[in-house]
Protein backbone atom coordinates (compact mmCIF):
# COMPACT_ATOMS: atom_id res chain seq x y z
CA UNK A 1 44.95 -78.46 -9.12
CA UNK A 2 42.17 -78.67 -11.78
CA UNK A 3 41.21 -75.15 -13.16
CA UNK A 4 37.66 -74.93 -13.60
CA UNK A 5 36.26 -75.02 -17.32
CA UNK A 6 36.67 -71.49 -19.22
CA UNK A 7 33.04 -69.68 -19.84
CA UNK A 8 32.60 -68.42 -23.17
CA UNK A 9 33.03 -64.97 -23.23
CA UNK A 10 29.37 -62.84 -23.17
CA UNK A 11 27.43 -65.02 -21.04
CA UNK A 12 28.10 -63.73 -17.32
CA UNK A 13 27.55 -60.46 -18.40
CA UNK A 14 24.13 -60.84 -20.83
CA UNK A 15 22.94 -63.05 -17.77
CA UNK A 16 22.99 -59.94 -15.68
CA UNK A 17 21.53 -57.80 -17.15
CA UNK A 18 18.43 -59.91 -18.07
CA UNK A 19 18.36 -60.70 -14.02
CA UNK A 20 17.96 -56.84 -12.93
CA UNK A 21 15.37 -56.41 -16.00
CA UNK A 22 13.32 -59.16 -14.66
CA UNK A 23 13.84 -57.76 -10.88
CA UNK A 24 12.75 -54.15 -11.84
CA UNK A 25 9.87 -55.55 -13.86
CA UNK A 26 8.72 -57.41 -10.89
CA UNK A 27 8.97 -54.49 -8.66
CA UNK A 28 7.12 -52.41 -10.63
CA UNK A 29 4.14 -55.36 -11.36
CA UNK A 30 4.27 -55.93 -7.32
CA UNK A 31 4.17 -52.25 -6.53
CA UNK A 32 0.90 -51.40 -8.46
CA UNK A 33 -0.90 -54.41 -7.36
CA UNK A 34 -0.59 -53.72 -3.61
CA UNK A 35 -0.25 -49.61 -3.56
CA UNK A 36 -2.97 -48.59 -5.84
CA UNK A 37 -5.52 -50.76 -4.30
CA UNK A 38 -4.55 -49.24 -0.88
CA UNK A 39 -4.83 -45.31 -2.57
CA UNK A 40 -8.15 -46.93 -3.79
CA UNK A 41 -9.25 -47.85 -0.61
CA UNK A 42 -7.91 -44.93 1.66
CA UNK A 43 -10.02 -42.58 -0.98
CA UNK A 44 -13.20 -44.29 -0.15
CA UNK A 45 -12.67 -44.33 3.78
CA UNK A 46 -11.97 -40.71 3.51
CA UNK A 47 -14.94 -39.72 1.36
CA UNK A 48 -17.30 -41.22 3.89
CA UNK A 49 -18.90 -39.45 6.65
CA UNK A 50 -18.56 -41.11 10.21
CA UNK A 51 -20.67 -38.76 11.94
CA UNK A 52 -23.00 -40.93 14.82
CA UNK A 53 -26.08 -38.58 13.77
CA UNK A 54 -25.29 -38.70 9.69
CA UNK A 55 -28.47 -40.61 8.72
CA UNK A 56 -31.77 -40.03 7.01
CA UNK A 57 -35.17 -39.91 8.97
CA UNK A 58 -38.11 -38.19 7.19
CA UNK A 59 -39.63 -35.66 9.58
CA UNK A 60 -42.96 -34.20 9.48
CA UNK A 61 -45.00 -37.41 9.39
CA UNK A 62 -46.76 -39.76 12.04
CA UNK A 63 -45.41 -42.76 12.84
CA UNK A 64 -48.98 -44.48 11.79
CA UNK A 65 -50.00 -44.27 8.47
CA UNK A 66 -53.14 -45.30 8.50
CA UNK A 67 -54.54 -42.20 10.75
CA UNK A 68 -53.63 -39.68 7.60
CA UNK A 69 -51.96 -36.95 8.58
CA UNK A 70 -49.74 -34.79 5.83
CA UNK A 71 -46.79 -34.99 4.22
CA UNK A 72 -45.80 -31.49 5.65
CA UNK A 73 -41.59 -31.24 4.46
CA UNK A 74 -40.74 -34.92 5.03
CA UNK A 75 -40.72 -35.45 1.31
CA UNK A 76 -38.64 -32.12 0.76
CA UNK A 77 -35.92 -33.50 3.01
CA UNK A 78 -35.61 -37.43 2.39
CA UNK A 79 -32.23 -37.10 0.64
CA UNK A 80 -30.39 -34.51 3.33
CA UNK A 81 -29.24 -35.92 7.00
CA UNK A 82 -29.48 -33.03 9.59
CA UNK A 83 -25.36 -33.83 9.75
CA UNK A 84 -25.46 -32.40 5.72
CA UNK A 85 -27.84 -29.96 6.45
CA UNK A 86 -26.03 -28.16 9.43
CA UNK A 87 -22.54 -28.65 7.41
CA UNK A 88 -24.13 -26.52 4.58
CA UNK A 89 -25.35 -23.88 6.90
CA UNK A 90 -22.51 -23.63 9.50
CA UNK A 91 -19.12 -24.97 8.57
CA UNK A 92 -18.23 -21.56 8.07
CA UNK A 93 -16.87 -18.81 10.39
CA UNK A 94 -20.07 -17.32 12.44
CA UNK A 95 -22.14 -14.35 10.94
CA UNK A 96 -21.05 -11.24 13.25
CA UNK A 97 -24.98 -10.17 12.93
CA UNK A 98 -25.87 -6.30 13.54
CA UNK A 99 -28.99 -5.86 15.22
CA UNK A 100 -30.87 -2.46 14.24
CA UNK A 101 -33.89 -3.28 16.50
CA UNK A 102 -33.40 -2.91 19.85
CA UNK A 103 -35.64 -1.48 23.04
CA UNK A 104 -38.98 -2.15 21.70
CA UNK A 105 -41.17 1.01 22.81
CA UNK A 106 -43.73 -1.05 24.42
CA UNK A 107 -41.12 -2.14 26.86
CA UNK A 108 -41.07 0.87 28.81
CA UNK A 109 -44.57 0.28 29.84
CA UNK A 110 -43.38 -3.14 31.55
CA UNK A 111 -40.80 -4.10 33.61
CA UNK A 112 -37.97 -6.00 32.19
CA UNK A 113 -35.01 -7.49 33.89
CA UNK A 114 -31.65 -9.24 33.06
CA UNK A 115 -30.79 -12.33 34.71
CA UNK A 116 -27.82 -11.93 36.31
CA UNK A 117 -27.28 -15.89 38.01
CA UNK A 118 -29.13 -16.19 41.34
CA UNK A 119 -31.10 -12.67 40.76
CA UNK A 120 -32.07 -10.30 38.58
CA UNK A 121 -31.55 -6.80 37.63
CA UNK A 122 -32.45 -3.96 35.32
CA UNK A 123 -29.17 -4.11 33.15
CA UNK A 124 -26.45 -5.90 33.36
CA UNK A 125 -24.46 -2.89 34.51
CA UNK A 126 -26.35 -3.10 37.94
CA UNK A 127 -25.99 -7.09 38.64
CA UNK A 128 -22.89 -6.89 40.33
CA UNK A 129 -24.22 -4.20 43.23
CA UNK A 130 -20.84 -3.48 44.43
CA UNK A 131 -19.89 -7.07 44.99
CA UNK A 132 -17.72 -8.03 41.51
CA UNK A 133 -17.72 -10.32 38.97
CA UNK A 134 -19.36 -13.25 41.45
CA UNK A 135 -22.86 -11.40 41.16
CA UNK A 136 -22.17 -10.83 36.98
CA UNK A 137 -23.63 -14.10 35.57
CA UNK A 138 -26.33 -15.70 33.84
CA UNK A 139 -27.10 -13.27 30.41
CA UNK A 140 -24.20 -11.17 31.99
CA UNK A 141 -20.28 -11.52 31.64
CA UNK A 142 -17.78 -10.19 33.64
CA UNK A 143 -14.79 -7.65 31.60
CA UNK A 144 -11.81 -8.25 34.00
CA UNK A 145 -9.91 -5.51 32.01
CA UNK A 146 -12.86 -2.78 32.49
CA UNK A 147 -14.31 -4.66 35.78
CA UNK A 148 -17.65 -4.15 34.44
CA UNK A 149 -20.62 -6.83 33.88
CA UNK A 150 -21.79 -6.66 30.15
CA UNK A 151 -23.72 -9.01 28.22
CA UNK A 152 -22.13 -12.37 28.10
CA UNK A 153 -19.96 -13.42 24.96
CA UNK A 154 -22.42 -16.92 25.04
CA UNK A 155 -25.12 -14.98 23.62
CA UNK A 156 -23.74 -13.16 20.98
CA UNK A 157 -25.80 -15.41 18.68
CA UNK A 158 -29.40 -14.04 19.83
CA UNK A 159 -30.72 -10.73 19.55
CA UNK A 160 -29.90 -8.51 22.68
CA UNK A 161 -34.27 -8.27 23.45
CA UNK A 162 -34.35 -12.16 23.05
CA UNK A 163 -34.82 -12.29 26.98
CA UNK A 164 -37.43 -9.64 27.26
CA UNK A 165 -39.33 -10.77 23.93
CA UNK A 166 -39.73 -14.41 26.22
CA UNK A 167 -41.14 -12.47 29.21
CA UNK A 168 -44.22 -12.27 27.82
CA UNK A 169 -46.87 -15.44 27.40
CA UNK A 170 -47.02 -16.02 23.70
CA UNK A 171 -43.56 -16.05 23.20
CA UNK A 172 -41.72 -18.72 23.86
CA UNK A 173 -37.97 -19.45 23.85
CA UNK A 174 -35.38 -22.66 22.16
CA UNK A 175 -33.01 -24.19 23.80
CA UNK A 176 -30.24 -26.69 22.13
CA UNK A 177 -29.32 -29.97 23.87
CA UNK A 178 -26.62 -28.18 25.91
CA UNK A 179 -29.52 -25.26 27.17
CA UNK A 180 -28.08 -22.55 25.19
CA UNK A 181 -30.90 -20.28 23.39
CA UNK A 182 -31.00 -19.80 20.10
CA UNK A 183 -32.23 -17.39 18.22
CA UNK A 184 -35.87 -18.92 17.47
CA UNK A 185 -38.91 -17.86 19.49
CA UNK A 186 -41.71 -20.16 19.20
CA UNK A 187 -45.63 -18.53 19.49
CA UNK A 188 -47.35 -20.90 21.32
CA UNK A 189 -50.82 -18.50 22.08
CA UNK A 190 -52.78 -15.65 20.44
CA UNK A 191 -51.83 -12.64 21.38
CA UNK A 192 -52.54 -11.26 24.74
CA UNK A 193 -53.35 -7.81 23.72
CA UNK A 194 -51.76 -5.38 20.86
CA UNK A 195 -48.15 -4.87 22.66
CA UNK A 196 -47.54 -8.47 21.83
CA UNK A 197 -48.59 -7.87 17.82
CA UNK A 198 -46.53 -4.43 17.80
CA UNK A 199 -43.89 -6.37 19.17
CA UNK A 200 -43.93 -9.67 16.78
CA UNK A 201 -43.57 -7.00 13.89
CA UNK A 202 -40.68 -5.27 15.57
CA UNK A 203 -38.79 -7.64 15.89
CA UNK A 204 -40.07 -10.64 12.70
CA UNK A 205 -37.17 -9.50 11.00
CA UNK A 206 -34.29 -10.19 13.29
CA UNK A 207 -35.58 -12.63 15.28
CA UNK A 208 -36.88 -16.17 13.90
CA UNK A 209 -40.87 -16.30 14.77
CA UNK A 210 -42.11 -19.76 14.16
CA UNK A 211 -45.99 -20.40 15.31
CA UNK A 212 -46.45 -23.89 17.97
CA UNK A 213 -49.61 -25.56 18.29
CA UNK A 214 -49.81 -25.59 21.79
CA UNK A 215 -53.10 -23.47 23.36
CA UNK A 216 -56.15 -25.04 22.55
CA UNK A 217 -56.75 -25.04 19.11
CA UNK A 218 -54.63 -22.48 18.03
CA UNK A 219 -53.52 -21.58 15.54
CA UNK A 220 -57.11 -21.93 14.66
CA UNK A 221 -59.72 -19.72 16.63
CA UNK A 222 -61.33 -21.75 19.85
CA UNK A 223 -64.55 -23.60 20.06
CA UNK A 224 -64.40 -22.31 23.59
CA UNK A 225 -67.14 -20.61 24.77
CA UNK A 226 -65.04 -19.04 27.85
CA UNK A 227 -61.81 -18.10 24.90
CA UNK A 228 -61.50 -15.23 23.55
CA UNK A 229 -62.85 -14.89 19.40
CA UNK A 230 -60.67 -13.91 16.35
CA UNK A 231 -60.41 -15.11 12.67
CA UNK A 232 -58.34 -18.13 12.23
CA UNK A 233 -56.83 -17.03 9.47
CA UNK A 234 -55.04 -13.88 10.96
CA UNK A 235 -52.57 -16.43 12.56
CA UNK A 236 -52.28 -18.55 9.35
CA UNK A 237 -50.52 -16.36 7.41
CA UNK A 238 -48.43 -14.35 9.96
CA UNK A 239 -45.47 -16.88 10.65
CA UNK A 240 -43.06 -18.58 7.78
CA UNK A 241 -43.34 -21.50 9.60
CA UNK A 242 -45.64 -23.82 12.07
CA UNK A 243 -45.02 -26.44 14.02
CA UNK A 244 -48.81 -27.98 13.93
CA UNK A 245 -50.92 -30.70 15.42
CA UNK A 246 -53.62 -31.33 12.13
CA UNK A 247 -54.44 -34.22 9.93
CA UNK A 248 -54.35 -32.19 6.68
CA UNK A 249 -52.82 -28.76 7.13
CA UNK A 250 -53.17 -27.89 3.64
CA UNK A 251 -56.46 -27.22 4.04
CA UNK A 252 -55.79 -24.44 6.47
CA UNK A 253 -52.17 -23.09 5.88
CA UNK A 254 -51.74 -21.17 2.69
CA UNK A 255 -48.59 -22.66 0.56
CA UNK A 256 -46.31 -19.89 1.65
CA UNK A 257 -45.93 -21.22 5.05
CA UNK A 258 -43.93 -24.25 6.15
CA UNK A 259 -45.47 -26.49 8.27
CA UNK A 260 -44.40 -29.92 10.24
CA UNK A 261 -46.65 -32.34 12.03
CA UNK A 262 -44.71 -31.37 15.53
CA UNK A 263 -46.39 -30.89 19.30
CA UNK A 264 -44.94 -29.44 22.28
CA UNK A 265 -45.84 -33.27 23.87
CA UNK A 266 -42.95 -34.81 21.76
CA UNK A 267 -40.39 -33.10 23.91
CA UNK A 268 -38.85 -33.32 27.41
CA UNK A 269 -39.85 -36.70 27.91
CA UNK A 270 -36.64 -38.33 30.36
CA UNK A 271 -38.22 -37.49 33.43
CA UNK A 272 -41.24 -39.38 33.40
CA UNK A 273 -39.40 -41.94 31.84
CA UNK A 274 -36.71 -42.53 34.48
CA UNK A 275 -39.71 -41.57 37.22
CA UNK A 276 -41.30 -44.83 35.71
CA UNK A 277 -37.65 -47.11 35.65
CA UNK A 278 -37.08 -45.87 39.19
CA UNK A 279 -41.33 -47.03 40.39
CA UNK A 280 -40.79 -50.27 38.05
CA UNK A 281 -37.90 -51.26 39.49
CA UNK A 282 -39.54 -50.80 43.34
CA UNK A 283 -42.51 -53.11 42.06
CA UNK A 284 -44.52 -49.90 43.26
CA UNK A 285 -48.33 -51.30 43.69
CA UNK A 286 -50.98 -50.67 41.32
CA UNK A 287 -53.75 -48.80 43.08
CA UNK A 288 -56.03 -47.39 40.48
CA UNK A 289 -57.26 -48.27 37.09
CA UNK A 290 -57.29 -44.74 35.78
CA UNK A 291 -55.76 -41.26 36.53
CA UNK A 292 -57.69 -38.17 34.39
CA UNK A 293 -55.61 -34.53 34.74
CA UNK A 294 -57.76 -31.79 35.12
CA UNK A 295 -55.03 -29.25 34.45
CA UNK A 296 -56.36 -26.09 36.78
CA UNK A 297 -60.33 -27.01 37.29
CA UNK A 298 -62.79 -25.03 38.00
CA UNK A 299 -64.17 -25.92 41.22
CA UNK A 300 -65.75 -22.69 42.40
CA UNK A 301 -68.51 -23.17 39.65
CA UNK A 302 -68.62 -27.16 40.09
CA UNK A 303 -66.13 -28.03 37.07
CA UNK A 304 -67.92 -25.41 34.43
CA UNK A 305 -65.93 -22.63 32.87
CA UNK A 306 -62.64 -22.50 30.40
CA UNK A 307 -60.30 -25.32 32.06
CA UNK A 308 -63.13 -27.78 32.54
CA UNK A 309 -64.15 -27.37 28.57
CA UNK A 310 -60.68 -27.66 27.45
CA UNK A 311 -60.68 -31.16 29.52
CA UNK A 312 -64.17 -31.85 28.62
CA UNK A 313 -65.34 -32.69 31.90
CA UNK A 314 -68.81 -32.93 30.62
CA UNK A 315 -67.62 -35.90 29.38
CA UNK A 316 -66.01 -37.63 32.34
CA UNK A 317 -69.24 -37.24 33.88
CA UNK A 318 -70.93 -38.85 31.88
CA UNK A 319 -68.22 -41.65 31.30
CA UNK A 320 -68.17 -41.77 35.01
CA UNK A 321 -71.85 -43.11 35.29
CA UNK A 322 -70.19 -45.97 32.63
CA UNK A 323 -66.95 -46.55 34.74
CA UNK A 324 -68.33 -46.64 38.12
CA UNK A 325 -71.46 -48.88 37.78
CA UNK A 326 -71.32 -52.58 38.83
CA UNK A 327 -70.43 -53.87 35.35
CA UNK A 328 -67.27 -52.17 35.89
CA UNK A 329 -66.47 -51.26 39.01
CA UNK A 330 -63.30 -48.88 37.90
CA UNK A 331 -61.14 -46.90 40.15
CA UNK A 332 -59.73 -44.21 39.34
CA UNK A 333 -57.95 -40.58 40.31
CA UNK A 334 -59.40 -37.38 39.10
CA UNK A 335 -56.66 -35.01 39.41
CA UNK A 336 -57.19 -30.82 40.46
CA UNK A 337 -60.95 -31.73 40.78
CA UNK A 338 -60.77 -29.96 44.23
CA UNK A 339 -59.71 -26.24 45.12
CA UNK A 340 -56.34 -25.08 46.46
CA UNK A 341 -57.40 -25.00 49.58
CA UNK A 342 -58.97 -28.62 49.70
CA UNK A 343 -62.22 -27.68 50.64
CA UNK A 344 -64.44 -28.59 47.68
CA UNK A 345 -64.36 -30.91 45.04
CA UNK A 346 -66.42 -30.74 42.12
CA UNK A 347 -69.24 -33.48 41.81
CA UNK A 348 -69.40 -36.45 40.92
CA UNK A 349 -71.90 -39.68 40.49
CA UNK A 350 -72.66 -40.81 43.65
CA UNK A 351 -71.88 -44.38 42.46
CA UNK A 352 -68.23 -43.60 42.31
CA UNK A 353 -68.13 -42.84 46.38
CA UNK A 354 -65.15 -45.32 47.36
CA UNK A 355 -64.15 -46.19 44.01
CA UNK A 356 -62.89 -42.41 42.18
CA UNK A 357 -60.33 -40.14 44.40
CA UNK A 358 -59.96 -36.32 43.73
CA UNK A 359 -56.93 -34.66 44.10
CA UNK A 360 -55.97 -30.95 44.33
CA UNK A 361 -53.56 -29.25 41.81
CA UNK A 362 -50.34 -31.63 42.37
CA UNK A 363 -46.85 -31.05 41.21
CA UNK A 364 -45.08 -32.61 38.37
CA UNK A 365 -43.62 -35.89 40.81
CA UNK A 366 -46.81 -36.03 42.49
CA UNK A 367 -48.82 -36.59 39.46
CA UNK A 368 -46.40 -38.65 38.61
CA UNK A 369 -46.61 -40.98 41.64
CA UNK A 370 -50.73 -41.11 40.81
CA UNK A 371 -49.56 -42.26 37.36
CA UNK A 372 -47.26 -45.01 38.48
CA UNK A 373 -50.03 -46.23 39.87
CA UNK A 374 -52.41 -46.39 37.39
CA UNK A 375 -53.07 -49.01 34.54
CA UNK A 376 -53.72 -46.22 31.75
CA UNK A 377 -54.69 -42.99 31.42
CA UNK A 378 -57.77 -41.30 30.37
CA UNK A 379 -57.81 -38.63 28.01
CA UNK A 380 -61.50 -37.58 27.21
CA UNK A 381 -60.45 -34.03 25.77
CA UNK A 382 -61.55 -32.52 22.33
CA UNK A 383 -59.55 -29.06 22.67
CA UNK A 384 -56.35 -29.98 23.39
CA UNK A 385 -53.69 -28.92 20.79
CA UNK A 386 -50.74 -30.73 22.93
CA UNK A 387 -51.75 -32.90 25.77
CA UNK A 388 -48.58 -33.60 27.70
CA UNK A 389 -49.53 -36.04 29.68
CA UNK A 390 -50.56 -38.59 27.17
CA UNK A 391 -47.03 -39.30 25.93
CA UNK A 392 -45.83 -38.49 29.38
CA UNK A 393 -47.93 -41.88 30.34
CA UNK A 394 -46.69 -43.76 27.64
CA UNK A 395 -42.94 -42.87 29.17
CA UNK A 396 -43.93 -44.66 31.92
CA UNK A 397 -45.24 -47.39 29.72
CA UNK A 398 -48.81 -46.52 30.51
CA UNK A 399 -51.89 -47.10 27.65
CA UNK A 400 -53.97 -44.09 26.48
CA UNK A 401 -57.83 -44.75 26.66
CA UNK A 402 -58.19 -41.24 23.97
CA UNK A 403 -61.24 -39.21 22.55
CA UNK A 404 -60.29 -40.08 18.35
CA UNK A 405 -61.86 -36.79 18.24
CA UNK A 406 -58.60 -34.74 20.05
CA UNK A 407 -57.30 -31.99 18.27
CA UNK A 408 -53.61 -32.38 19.36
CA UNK A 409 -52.11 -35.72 20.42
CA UNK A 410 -54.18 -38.25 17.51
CA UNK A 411 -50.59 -39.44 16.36
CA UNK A 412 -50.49 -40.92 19.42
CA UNK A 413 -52.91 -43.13 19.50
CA UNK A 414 -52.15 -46.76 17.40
CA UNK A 415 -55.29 -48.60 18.86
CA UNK A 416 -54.04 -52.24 20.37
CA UNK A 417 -50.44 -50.89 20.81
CA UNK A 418 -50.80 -47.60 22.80
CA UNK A 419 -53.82 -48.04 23.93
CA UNK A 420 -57.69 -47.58 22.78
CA UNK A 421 -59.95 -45.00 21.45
CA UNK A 422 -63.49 -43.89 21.37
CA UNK A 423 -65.66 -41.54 19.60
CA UNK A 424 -67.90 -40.50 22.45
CA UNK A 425 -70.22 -41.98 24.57
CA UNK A 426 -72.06 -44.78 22.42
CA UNK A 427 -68.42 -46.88 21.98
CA UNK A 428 -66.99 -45.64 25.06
CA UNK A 429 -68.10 -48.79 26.87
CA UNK A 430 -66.90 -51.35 24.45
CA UNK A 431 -63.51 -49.63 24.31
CA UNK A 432 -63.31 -49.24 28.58
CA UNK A 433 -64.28 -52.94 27.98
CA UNK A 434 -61.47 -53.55 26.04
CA UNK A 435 -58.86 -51.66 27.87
CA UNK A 436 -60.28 -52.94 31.21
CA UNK A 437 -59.84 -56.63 30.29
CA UNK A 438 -55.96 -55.73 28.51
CA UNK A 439 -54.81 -54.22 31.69
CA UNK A 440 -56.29 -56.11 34.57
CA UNK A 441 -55.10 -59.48 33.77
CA UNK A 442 -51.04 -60.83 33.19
CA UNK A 443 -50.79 -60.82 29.57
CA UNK A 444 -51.13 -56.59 29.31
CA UNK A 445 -50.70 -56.33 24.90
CA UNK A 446 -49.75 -52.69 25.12
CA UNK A 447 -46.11 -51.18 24.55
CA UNK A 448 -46.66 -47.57 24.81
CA UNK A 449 -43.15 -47.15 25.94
CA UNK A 450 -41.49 -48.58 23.14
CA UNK A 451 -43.54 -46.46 20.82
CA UNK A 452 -42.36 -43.26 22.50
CA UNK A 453 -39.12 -44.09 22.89
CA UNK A 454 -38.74 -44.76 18.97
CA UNK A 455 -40.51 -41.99 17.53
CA UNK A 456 -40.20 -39.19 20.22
CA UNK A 457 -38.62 -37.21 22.82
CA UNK A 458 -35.94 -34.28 22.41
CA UNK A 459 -32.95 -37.04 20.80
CA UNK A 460 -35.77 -37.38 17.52
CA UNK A 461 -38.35 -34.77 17.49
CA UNK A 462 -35.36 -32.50 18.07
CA UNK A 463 -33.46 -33.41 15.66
CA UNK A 464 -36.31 -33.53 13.17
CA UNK A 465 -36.62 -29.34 14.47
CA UNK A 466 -33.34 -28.54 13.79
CA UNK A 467 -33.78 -29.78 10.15
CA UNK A 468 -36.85 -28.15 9.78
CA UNK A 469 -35.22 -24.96 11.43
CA UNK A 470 -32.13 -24.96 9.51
CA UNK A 471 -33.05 -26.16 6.25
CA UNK A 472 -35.39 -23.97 5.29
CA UNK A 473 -34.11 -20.76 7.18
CA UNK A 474 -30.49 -21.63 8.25
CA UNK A 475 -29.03 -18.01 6.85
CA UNK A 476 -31.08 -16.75 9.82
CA UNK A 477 -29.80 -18.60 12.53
CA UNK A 478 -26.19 -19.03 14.06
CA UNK A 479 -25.83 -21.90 16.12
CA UNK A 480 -23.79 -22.63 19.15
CA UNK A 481 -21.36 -25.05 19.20
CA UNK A 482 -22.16 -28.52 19.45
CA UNK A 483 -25.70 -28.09 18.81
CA UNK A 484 -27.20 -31.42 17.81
CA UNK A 485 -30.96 -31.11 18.32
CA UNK A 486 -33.41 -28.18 19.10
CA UNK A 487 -36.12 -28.07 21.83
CA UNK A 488 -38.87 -25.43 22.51
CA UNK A 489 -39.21 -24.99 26.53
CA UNK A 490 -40.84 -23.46 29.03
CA UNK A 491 -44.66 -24.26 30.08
């Protein structure tokens, strides 16, 4: 057999050891171009946030332009999401706060109760009445080591008063989006008498006070003859912050205060919204042209006195004479323009017999019923700081027919898209014209719902509150967990 030819001595061996220099050279050259790039990439994914509610809206300002208003904080705040803003004031362990104010003196001349679930009591001591931890609920918590009823651990974030501050009128409470209070009181009125100042100052400190524009013109003193008098700017000053409903706050608010274009009206808007999905989707019939709420008339004294100025029923009146003649021939529902008791109604151009119903003080779903079967709703008022049911009409995708001239609730109003205005009586007929003709034929322009649904209700305006809240005074407030917006309640 053949041997194979002899290999000159060197080569196998140099041959080698270029071979595993070239394969740990191309390791190496493969290994940085696919794992850096992947470090690369990982870093990025990791550095950004993935939060739903991680974005930018700037609050404080009216959807509309055009109709002025101010730039309150928006500007402040146009770089910081409420995500950033609650991660700078809150991604740390919880304050354990000490509260040196407790039992305000002027308590003792009222009575003040705990809620203990389904009733109340004076402390939370005496909820249980000898029955246990099933009657130790609500502010109360049951110790099953001590079998006592104590304050409850959920509300170790507001002050131990909080409950008996929100008793009275003025002073009203916030909720977050799961219910649970926090510790911001909202004062929506003048004061009722000097308990309620005494009491402010007691507590200012230890509680968060912020003033709401939600009582006639206030925090600016009434044009109501029937309201009680005091210098505007006594309540000016007196709060660090105001939720307002004016064009140019500046003008009133001295610079030390913080101010945001905000209304009660923005909030608690699902029920008339799903009231309106569930009347839509039964075709329910449309009955009326108009539906006016009176809020609480006065129909002893024929529609004259403090309720009937605040919904200018001078006006309607007047407008009446317009809506009910033959070159119109509205109908319409006038609701709590008749007593309690359904005995008298206030009066009302004769012309209008058959055509204009009046309706005693109705609940909430009533009201709403009248509403779903209306075309728009008529909002004649001057001193109204938050008119609730002008964007609880536009829930139910119902046009405004507004007085430009309303203190509260002119954000609103985006003539040809949420309805019309008028000034007073001299262009109220070519806007009821106007409105008339829109929402009595098939081609209705309006989209009042869309409007609301994009720029209000507790999802946005809270949100744009607990920025507000916690931007400019987070060190103050510990929030419970999972709070993602803020919402003032109560009536």
């Amino acid at each position: 057999m053949r041997k194979p030819a002899a290999t000159p001595a060197g080569i196998s061996s140099r041959t080698t050891a270029q071979f595993h220099r070239w394969t740990v050279l191309a390791f190496f050259t493969i290994s940085f171009c696919l794992v850096i790039p992947s470090i690369i990439i990982l870093l990025k994914l990791t550095s950004t946030s993935t939060n739903d509610n991680d974005y930018i809206r700037s609050i404080g300002k009216p959807p509309n332009a055009s109709h002025g208003g101010n730039a309150d904080i928006g500007q402040q705040n146009d770089n910081k999401s409420t995500t950033q803003i609650i991660s700078n004031n809150s991604h740390h362990k919880p304050i354990k706060r000490s509260y040196k104010q407790t039992s305000f003196p002027g308590f003792s001349n009222t009575i003040t109760e705990v809620r203990c679930g389904g009733h109340s009591a004076p402390t939370c001591a005496e909820c249980p009445n000898g029955n246990g931890a099933a009657w130790c609920n609500g502010e109360c918590e049951w110790d099953y080591k001590t079998h006592t009823c104590g304050r409850s651990s959920k509300l170790a974030h507001i002050h131990p008063d909080y409950f008996k501050i929100i008793q009275r009128y003025a002073f009203q409470p916030v909720v977050n989006n799961n219910g649970e209070y926090v510790n911001v009181i909202m004062v929506r009125s003048p004061f009722r008498d000097v308990d309620d100042e005494h009491l402010y100052n007691y507590y200012k400190e230890e509680v968060l006070f912020l003033g709401i524009s939600s009582f006639e013109s206030f925090p600016l003193s009434s044009p109501n003859p029937y309201s009680a008098k005091f210098e505007s700017s006594y309540y000016l000053n007196m709060f660090p912050g105001f939720l307002h409903m004016m064009h140019q706050p500046a003008e009133h608010f001295p610079s030390n205060v913080t101010t945001i274009l905000m209304s009660q009206s923005d909030f608690n808007l699902e029920e008339p919204y799903l009231f309106g999905r569930q009347q839509q989707l039964q075709n329910t019939e449309i009955l009326y042209d108009f539906v006016y709420s009176g809020g609480d008339q006065d129909v002893e004294t024929d529609c004259v006195g403090w309720a009937s100025y605040n919904k200018n029923f001078s006006f309607v009146r007047e407008a009446l004479e317009v809506m009910c003649s033959d070159e119109f021939n509205v109908t319409g529902v006038l609701v709590a323009n008749k007593n309690k008791a359904n005995t008298k109604a206030c009066t009302i151009p004769s012309s209008c017999d058959g055509k204009i119903v009046q309706t005693t003080f109705l609940d909430q779903r009533q009201f709403f019923t009248y509403l779903s079967q209306a075309r728009w709703a008529f909002l004649p008022q001057i001193c109204d700081a938050s008119p609730r049911v002008s964007t609880q009409a536009m829930s139910m995708n119902k046009p405004l027919l507004m007085n430009r001239n309303i203190m509260g609730g002119w954000k609103y109003m985006l003539p040809g898209v949420t309805g019309e205005e008028f000034n007073d009586i001299h262009d109220f007929r070519a806007q009821l014209r106007k409105i008339l003709d829109n929402t009595r034929g098939k081609d209705n322009p309006y989209t009042p719902l869309k409007f609301v649904r994009e720029n209000y209700g507790n999802a946005i305006a809270g949100m744009q509150l607990l920025e507000f809240v916690m931007s400019h005074w987070g060190d103050r407030i510990d929030l419970p967990n999972g709070t993602k917006f803020l919402v003032p309640t109560g009536a």
